[in-house]
PDB file of N, CA and C in Angstrom:
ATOM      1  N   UNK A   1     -57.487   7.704  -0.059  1.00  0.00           N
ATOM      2  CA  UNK A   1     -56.575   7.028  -0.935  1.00  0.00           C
ATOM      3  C   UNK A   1     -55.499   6.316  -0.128  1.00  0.00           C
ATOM      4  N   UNK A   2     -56.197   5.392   0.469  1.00  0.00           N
ATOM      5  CA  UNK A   2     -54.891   4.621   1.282  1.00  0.00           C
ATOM      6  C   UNK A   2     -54.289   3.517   0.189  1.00  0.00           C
ATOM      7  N   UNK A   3     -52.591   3.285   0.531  1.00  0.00           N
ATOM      8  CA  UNK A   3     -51.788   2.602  -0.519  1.00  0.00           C
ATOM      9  C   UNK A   3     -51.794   1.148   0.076  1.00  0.00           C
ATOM     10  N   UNK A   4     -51.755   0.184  -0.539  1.00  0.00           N
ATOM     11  CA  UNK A   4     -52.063  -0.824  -0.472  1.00  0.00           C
ATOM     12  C   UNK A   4     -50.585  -1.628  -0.185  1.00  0.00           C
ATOM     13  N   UNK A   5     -50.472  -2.489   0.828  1.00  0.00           N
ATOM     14  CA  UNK A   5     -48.616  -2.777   0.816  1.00  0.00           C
ATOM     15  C   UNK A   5     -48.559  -3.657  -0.122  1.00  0.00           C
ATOM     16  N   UNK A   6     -47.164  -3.970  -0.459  1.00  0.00           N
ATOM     17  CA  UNK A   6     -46.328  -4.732  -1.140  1.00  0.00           C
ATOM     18  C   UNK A   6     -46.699  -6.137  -0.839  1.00  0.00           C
ATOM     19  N   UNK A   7     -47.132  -6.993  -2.374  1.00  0.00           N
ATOM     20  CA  UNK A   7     -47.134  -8.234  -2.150  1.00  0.00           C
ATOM     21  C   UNK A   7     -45.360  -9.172  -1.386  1.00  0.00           C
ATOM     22  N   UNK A   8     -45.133 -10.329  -0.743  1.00  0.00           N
ATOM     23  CA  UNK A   8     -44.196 -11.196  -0.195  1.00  0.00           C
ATOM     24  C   UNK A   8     -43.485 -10.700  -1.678  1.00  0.00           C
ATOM     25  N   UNK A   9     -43.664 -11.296  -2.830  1.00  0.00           N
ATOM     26  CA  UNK A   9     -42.530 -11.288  -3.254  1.00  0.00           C
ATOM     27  C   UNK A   9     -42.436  -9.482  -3.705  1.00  0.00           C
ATOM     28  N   UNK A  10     -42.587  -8.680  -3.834  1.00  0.00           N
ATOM     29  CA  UNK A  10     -42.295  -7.066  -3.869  1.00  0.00           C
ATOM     30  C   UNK A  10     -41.376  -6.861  -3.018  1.00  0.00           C
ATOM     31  N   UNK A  11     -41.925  -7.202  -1.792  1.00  0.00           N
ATOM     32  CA  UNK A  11     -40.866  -6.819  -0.216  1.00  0.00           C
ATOM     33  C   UNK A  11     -39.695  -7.532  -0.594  1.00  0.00           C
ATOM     34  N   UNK A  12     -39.819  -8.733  -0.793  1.00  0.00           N
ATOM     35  CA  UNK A  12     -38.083  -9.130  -0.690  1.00  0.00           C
ATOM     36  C   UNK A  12     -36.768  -8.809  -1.920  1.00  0.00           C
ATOM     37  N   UNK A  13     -37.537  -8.079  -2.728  1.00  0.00           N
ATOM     38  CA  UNK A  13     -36.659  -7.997  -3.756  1.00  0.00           C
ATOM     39  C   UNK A  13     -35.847  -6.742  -3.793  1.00  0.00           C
ATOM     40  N   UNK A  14     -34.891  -6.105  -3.816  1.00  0.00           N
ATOM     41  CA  UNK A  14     -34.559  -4.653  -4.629  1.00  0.00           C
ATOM     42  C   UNK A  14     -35.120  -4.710  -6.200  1.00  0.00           C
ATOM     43  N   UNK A  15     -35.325  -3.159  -5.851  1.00  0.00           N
ATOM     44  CA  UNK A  15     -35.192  -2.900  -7.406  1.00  0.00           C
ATOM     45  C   UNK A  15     -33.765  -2.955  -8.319  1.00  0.00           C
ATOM     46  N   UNK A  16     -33.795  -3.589  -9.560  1.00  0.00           N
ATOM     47  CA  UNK A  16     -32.497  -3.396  -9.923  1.00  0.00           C
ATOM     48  C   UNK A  16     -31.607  -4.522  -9.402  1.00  0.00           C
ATOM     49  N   UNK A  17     -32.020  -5.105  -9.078  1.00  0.00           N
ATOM     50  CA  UNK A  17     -31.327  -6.380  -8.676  1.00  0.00           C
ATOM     51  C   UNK A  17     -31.403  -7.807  -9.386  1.00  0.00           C
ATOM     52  N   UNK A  18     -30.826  -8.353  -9.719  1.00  0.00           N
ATOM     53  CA  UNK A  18     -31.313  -9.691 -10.526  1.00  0.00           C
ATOM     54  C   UNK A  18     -32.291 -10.393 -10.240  1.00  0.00           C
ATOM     55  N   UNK A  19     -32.491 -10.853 -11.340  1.00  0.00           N
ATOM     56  CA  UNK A  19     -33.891 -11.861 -11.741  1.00  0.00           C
ATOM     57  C   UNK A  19     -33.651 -13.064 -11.381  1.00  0.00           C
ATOM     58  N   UNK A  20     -34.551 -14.004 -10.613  1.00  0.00           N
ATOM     59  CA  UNK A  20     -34.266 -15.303 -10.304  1.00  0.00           C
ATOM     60  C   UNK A  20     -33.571 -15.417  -9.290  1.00  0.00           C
ATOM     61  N   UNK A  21     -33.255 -16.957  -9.115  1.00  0.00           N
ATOM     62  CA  UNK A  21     -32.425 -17.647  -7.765  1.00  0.00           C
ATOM     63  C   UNK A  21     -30.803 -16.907  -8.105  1.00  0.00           C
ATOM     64  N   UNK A  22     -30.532 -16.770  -6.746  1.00  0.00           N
ATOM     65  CA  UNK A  22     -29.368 -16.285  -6.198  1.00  0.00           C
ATOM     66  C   UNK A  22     -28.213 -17.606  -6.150  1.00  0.00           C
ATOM     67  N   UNK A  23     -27.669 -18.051  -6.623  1.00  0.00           N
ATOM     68  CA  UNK A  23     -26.690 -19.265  -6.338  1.00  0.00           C
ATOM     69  C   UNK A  23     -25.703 -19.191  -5.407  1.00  0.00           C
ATOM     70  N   UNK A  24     -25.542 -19.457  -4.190  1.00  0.00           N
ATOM     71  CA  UNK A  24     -24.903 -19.468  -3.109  1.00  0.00           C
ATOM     72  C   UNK A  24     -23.726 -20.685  -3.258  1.00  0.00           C
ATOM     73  N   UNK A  25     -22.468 -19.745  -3.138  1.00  0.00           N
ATOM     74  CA  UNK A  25     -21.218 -20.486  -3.698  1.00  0.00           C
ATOM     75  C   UNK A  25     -21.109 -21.078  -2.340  1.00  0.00           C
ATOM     76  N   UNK A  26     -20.738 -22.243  -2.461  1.00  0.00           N
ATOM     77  CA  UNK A  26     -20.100 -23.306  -1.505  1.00  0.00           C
ATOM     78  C   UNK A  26     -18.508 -23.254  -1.105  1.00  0.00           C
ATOM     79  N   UNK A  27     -18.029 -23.694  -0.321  1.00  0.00           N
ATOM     80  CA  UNK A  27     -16.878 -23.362   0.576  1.00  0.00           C
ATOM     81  C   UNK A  27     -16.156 -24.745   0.046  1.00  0.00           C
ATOM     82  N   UNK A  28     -14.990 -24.471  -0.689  1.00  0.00           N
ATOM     83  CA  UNK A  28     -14.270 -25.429  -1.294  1.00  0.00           C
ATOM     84  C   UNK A  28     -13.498 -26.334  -0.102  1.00  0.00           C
ATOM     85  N   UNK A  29     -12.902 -25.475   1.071  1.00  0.00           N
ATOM     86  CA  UNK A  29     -12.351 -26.278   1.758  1.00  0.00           C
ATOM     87  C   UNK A  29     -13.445 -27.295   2.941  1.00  0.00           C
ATOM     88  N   UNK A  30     -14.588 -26.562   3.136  1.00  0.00           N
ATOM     89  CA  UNK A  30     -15.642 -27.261   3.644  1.00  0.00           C
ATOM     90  C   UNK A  30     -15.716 -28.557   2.914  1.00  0.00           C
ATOM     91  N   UNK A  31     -16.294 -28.414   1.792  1.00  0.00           N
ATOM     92  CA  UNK A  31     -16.368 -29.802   0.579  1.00  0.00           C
ATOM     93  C   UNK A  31     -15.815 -30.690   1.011  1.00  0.00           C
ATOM     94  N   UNK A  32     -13.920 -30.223   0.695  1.00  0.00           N
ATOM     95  CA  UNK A  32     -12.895 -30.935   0.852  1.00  0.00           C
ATOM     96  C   UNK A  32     -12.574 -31.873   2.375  1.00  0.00           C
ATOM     97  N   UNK A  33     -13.461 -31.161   3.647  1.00  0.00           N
ATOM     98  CA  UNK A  33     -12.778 -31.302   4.886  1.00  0.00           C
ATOM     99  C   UNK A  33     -11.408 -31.177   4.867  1.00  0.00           C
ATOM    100  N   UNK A  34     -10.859 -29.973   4.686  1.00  0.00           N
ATOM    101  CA  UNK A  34      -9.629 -29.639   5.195  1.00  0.00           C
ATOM    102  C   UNK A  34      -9.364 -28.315   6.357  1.00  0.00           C
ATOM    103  N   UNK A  35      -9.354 -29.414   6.957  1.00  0.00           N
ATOM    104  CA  UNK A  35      -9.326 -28.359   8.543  1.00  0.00           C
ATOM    105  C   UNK A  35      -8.030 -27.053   8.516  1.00  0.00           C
ATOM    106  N   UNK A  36      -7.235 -27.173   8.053  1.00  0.00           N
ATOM    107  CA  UNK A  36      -5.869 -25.879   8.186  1.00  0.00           C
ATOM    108  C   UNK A  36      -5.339 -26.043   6.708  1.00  0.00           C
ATOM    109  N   UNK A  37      -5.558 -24.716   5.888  1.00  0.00           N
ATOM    110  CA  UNK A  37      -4.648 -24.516   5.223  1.00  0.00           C
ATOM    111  C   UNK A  37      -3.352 -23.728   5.025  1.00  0.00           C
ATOM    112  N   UNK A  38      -2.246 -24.623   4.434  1.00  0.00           N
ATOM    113  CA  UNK A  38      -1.490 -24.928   4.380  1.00  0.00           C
ATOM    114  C   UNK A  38      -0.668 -23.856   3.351  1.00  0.00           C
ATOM    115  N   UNK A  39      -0.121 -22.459   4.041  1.00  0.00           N
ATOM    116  CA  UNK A  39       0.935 -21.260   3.270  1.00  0.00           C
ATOM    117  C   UNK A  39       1.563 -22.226   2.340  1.00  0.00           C
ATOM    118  N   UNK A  40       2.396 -22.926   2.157  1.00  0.00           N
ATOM    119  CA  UNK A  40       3.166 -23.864   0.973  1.00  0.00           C
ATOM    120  C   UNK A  40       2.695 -24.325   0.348  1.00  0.00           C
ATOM    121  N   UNK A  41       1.699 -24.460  -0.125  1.00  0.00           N
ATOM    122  CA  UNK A  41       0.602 -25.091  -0.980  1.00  0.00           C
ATOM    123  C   UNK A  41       0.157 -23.265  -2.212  1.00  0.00           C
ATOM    124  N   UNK A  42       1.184 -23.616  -2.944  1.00  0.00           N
ATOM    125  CA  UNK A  42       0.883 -21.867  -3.823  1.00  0.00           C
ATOM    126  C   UNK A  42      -0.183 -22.226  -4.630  1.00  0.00           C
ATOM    127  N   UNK A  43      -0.037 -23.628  -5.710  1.00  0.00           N
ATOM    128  CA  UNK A  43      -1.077 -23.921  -6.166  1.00  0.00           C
ATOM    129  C   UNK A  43      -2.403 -23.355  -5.625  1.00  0.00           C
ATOM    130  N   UNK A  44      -3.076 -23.891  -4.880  1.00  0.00           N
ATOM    131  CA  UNK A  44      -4.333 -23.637  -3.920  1.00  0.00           C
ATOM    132  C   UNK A  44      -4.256 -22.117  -3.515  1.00  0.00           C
ATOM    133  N   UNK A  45      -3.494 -21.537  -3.116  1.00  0.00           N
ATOM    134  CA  UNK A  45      -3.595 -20.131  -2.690  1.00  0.00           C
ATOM    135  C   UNK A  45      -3.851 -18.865  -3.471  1.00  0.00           C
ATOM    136  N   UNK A  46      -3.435 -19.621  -4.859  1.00  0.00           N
ATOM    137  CA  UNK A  46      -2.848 -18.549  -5.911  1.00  0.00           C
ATOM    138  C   UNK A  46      -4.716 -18.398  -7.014  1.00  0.00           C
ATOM    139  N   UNK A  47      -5.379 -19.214  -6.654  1.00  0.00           N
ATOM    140  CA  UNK A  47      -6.933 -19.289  -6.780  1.00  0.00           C
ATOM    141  C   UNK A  47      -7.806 -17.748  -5.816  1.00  0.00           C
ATOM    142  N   UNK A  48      -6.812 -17.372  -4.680  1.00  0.00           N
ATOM    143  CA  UNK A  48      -7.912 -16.649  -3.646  1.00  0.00           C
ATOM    144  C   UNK A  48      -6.983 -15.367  -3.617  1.00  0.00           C
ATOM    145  N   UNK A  49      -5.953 -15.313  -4.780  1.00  0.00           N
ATOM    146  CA  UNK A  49      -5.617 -13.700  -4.968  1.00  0.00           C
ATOM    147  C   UNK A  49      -5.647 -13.134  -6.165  1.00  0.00           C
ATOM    148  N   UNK A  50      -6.340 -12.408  -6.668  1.00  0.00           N
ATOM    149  CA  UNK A  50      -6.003 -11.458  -8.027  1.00  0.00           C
ATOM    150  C   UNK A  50      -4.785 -11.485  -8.757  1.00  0.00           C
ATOM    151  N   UNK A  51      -4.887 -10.472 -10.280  1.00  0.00           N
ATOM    152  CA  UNK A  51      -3.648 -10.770 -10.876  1.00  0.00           C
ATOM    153  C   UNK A  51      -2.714  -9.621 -10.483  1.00  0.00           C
ATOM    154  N   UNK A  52      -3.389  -8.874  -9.742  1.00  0.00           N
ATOM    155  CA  UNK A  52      -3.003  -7.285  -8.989  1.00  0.00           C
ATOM    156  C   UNK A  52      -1.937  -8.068  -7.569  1.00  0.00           C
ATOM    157  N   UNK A  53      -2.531  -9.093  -7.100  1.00  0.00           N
ATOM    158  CA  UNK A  53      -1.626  -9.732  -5.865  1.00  0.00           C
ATOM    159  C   UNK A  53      -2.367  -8.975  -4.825  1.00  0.00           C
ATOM    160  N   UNK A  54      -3.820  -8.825  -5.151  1.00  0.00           N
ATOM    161  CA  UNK A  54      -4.529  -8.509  -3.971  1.00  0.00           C
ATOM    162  C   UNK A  54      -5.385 -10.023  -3.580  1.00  0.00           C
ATOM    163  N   UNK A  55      -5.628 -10.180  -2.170  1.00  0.00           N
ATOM    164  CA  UNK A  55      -6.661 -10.973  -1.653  1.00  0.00           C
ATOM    165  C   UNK A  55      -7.544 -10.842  -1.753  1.00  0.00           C
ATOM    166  N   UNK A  56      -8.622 -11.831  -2.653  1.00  0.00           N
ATOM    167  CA  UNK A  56     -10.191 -11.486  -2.953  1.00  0.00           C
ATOM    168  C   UNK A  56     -11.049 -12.303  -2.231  1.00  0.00           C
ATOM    169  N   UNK A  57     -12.161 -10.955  -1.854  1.00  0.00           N
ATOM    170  CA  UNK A  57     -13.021 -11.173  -0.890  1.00  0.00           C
ATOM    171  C   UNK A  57     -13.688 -12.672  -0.986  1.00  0.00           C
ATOM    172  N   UNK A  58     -14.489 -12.789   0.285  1.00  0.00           N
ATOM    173  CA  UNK A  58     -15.038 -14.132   0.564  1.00  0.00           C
ATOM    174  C   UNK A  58     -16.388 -13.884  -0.578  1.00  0.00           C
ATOM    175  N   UNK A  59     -16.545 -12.479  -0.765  1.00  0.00           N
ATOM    176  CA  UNK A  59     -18.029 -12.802  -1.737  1.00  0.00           C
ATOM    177  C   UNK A  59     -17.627 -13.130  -3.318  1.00  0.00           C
ATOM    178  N   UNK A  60     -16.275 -12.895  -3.406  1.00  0.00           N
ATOM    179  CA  UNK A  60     -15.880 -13.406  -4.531  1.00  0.00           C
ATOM    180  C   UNK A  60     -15.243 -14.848  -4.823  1.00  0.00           C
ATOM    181  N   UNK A  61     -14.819 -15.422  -3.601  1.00  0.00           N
ATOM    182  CA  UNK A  61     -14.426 -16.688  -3.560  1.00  0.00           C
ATOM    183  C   UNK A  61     -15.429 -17.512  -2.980  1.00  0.00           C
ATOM    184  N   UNK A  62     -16.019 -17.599  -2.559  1.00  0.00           N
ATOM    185  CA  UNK A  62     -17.000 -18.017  -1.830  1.00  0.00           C
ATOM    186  C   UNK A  62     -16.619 -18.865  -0.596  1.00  0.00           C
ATOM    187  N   UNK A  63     -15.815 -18.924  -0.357  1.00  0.00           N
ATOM    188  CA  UNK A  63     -15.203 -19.538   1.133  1.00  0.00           C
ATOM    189  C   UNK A  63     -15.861 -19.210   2.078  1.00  0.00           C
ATOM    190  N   UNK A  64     -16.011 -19.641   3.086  1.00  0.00           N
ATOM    191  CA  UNK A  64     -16.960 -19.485   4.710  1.00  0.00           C
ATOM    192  C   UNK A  64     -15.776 -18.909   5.107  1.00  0.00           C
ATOM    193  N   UNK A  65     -16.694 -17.825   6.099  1.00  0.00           N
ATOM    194  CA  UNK A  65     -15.508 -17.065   7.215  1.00  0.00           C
ATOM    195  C   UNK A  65     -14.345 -17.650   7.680  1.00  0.00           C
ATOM    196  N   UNK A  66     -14.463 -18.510   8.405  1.00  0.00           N
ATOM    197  CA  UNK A  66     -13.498 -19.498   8.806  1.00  0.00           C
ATOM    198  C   UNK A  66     -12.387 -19.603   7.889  1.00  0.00           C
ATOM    199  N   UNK A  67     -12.496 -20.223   6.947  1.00  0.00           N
ATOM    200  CA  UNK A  67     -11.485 -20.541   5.853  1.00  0.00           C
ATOM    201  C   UNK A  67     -10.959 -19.383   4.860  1.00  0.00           C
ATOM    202  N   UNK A  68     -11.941 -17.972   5.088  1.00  0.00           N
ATOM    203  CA  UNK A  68     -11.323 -17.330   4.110  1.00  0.00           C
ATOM    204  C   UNK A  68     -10.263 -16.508   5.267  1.00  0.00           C
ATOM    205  N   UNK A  69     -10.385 -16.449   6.428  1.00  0.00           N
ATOM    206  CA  UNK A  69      -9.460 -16.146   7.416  1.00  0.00           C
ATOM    207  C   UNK A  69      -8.475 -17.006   7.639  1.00  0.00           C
ATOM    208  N   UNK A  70      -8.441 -18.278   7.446  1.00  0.00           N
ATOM    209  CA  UNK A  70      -6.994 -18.726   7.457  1.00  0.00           C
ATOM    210  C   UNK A  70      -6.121 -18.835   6.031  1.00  0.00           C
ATOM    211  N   UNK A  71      -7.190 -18.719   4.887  1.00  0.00           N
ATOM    212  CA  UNK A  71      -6.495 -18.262   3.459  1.00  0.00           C
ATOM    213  C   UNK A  71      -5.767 -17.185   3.387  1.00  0.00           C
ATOM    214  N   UNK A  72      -6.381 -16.404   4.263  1.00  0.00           N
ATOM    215  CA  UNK A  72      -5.943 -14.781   4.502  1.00  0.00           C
ATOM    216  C   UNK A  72      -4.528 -14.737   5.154  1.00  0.00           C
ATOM    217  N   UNK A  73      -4.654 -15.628   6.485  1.00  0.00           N
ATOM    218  CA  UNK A  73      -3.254 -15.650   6.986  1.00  0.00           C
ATOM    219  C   UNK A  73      -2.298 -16.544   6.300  1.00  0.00           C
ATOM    220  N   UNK A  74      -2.387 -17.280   5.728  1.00  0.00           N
ATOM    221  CA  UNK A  74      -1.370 -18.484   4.534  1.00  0.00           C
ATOM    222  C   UNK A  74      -1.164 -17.171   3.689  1.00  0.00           C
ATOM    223  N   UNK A  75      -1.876 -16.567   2.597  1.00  0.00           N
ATOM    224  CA  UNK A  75      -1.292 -15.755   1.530  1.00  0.00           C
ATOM    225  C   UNK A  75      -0.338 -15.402   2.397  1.00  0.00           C
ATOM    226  N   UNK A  76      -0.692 -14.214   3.340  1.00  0.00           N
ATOM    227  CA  UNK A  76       0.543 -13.433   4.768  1.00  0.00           C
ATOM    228  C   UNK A  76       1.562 -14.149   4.761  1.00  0.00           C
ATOM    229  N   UNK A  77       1.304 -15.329   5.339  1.00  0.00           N
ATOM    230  CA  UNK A  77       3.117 -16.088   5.852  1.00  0.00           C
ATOM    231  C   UNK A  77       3.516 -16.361   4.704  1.00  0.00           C
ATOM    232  N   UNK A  78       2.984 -16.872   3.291  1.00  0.00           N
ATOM    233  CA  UNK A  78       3.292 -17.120   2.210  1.00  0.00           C
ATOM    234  C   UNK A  78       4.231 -16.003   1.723  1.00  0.00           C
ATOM    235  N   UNK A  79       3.744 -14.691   1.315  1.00  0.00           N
ATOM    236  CA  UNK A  79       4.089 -14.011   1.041  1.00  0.00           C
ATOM    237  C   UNK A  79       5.132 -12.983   1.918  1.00  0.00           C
ATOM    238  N   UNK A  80       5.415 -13.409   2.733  1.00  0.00           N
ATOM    239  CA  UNK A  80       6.770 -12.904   4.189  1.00  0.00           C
ATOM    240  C   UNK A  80       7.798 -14.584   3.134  1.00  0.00           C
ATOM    241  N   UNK A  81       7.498 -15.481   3.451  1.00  0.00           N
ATOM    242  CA  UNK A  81       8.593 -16.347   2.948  1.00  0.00           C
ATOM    243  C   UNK A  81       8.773 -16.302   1.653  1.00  0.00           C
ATOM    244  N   UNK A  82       8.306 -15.683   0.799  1.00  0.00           N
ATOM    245  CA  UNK A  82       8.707 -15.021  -0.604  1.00  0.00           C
ATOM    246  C   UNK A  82       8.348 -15.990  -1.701  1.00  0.00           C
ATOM    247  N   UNK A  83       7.448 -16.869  -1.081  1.00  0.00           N
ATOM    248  CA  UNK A  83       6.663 -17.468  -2.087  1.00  0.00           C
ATOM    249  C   UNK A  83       5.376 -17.413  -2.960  1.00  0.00           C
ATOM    250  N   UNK A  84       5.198 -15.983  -2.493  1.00  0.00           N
ATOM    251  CA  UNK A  84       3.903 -15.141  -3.761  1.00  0.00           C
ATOM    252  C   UNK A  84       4.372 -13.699  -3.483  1.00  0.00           C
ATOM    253  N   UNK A  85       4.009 -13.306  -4.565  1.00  0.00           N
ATOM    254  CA  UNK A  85       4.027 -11.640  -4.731  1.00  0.00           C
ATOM    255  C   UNK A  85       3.594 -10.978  -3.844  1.00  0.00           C
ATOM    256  N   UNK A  86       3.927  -9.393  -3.321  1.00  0.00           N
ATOM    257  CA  UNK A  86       3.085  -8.574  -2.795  1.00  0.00           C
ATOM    258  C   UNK A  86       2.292  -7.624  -3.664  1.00  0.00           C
ATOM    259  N   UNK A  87       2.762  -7.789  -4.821  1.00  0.00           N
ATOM    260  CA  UNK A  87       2.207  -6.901  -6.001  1.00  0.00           C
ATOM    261  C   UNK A  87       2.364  -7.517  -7.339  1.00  0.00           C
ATOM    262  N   UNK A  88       1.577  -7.281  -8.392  1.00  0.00           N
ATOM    263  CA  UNK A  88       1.783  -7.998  -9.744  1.00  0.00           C
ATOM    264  C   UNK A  88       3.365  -6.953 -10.129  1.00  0.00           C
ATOM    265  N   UNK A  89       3.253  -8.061 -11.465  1.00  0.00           N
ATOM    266  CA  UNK A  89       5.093  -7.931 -11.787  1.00  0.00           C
ATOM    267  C   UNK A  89       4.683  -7.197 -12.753  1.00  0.00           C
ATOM    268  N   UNK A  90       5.610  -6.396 -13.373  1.00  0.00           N
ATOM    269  CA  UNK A  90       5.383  -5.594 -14.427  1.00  0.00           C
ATOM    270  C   UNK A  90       4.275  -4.678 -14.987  1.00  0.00           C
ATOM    271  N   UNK A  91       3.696  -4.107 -13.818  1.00  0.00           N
ATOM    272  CA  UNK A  91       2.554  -2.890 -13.937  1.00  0.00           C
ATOM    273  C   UNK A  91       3.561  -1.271 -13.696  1.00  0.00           C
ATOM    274  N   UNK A  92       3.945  -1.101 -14.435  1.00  0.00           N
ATOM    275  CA  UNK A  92       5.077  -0.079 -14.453  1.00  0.00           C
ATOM    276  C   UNK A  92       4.463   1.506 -15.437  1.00  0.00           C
ATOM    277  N   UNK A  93       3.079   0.776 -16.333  1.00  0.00           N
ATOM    278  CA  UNK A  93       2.350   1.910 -17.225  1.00  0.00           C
ATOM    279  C   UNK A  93       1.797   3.274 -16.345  1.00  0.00           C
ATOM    280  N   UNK A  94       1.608   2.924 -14.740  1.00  0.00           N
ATOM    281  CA  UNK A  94       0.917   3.862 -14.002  1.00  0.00           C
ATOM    282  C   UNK A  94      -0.187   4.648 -14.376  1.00  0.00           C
ATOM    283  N   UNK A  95      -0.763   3.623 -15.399  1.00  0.00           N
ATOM    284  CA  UNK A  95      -2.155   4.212 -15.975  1.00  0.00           C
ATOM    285  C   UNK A  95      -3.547   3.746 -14.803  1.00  0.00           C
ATOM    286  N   UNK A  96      -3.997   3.597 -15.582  1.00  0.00           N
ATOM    287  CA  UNK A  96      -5.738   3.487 -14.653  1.00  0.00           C
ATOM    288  C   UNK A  96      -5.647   4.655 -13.734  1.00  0.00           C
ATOM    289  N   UNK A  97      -6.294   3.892 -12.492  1.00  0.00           N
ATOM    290  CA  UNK A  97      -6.770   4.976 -11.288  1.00  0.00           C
ATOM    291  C   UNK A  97      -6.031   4.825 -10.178  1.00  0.00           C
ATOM    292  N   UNK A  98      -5.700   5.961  -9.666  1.00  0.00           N
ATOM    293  CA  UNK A  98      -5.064   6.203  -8.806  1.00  0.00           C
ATOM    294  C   UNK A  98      -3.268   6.741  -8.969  1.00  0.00           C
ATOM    295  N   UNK A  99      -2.577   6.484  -7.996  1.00  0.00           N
ATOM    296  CA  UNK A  99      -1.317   6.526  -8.011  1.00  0.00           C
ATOM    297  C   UNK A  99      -0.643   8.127  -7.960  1.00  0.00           C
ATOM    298  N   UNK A 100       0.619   7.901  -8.789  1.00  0.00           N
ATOM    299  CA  UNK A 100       1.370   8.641  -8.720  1.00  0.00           C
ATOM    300  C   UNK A 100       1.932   9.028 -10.147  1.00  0.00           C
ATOM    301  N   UNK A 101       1.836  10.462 -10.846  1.00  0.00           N
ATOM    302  CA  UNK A 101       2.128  10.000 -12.135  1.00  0.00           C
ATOM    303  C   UNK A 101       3.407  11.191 -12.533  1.00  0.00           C
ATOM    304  N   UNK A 102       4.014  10.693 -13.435  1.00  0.00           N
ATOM    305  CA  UNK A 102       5.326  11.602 -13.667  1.00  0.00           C
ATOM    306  C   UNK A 102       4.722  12.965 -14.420  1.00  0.00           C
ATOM    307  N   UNK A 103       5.030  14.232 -13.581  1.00  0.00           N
ATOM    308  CA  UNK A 103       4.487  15.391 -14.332  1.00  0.00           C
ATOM    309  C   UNK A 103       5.932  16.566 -14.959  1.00  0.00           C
ATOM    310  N   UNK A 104       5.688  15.815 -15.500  1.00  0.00           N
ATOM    311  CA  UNK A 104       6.975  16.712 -16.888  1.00  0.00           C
ATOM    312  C   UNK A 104       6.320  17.985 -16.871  1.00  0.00           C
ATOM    313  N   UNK A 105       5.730  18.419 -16.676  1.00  0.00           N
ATOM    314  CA  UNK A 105       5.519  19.992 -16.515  1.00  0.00           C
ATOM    315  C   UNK A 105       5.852  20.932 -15.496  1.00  0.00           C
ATOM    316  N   UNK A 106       6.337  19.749 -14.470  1.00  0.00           N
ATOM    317  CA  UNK A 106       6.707  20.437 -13.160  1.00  0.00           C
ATOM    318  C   UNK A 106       8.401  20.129 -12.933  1.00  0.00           C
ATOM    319  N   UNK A 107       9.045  20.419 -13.883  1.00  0.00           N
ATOM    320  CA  UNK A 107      10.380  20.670 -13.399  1.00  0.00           C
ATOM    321  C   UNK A 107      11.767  21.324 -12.293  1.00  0.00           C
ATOM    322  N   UNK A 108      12.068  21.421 -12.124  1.00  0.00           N
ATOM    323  CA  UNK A 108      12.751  22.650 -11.049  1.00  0.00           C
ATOM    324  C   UNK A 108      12.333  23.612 -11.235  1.00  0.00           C
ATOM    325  N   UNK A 109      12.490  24.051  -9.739  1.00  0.00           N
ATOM    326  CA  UNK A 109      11.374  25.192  -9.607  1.00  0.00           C
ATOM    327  C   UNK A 109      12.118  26.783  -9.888  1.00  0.00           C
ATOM    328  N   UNK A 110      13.429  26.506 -10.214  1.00  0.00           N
ATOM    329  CA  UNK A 110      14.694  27.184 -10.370  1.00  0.00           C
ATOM    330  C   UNK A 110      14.563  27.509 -12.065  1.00  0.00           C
ATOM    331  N   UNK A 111      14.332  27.247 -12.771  1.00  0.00           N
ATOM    332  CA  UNK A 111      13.974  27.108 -14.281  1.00  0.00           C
ATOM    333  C   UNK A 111      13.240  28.626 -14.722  1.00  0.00           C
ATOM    334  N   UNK A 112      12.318  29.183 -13.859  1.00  0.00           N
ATOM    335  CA  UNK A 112      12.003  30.157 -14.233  1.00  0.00           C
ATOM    336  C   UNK A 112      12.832  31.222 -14.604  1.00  0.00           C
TER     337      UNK A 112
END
């Protein structure tokens, strides 16, 4: 009972993985030819960070290495000269995941 291999298209696929062509996002500043971007330019920057004021990845922006590394350093100097957030404004609920949360059950420890 020998097993018979995997037809070309079997091998290249995962299981569980989408159906069809893969669409490979293009590099906006490539397009553009713009060789250095430019921290003062918030418009344009404010596209390659979340509403959290995190920097999103190149697989989510689709930028080429190159450019998502100097996007990376513009948000940086941007955000040292106080022209974008380091964090979204008004997330004060401390719900979801993670953090730090106020435990009213743990009062002074003197109370007993």
């Amino acid at each position: 009972m020998a097993r018979e291999k995997p037809s070309q298209q079997q091998r290249g696929r995962r299981p569980g993985g989408p159906a069809g062509q893969i669409r490979r996002r293009n590099c906006f500043f490539c397009k553009e030819h713009i060789a250095e971007i430019d921290y003062k330019n918030i418009t344009q920057l404010r596209r390659y960070i979340s509403e959290r004021g995190k920097i999103r990845s190149r697989r989510i922006t689709g930028a080429c290495r190159r450019h998502q590394v100097q996007v990376a350093q513009a948000v940086k100097r941007a955000r040292e000269m106080a022209l974008l957030p380091y964090v979204a404004e008004g997330s004060d609920d401390g719900g979801g995941r993670g953090g730090r949360r106020d435990r009213g059950d743990r009062g002074d420890r003197n109370d007993r």
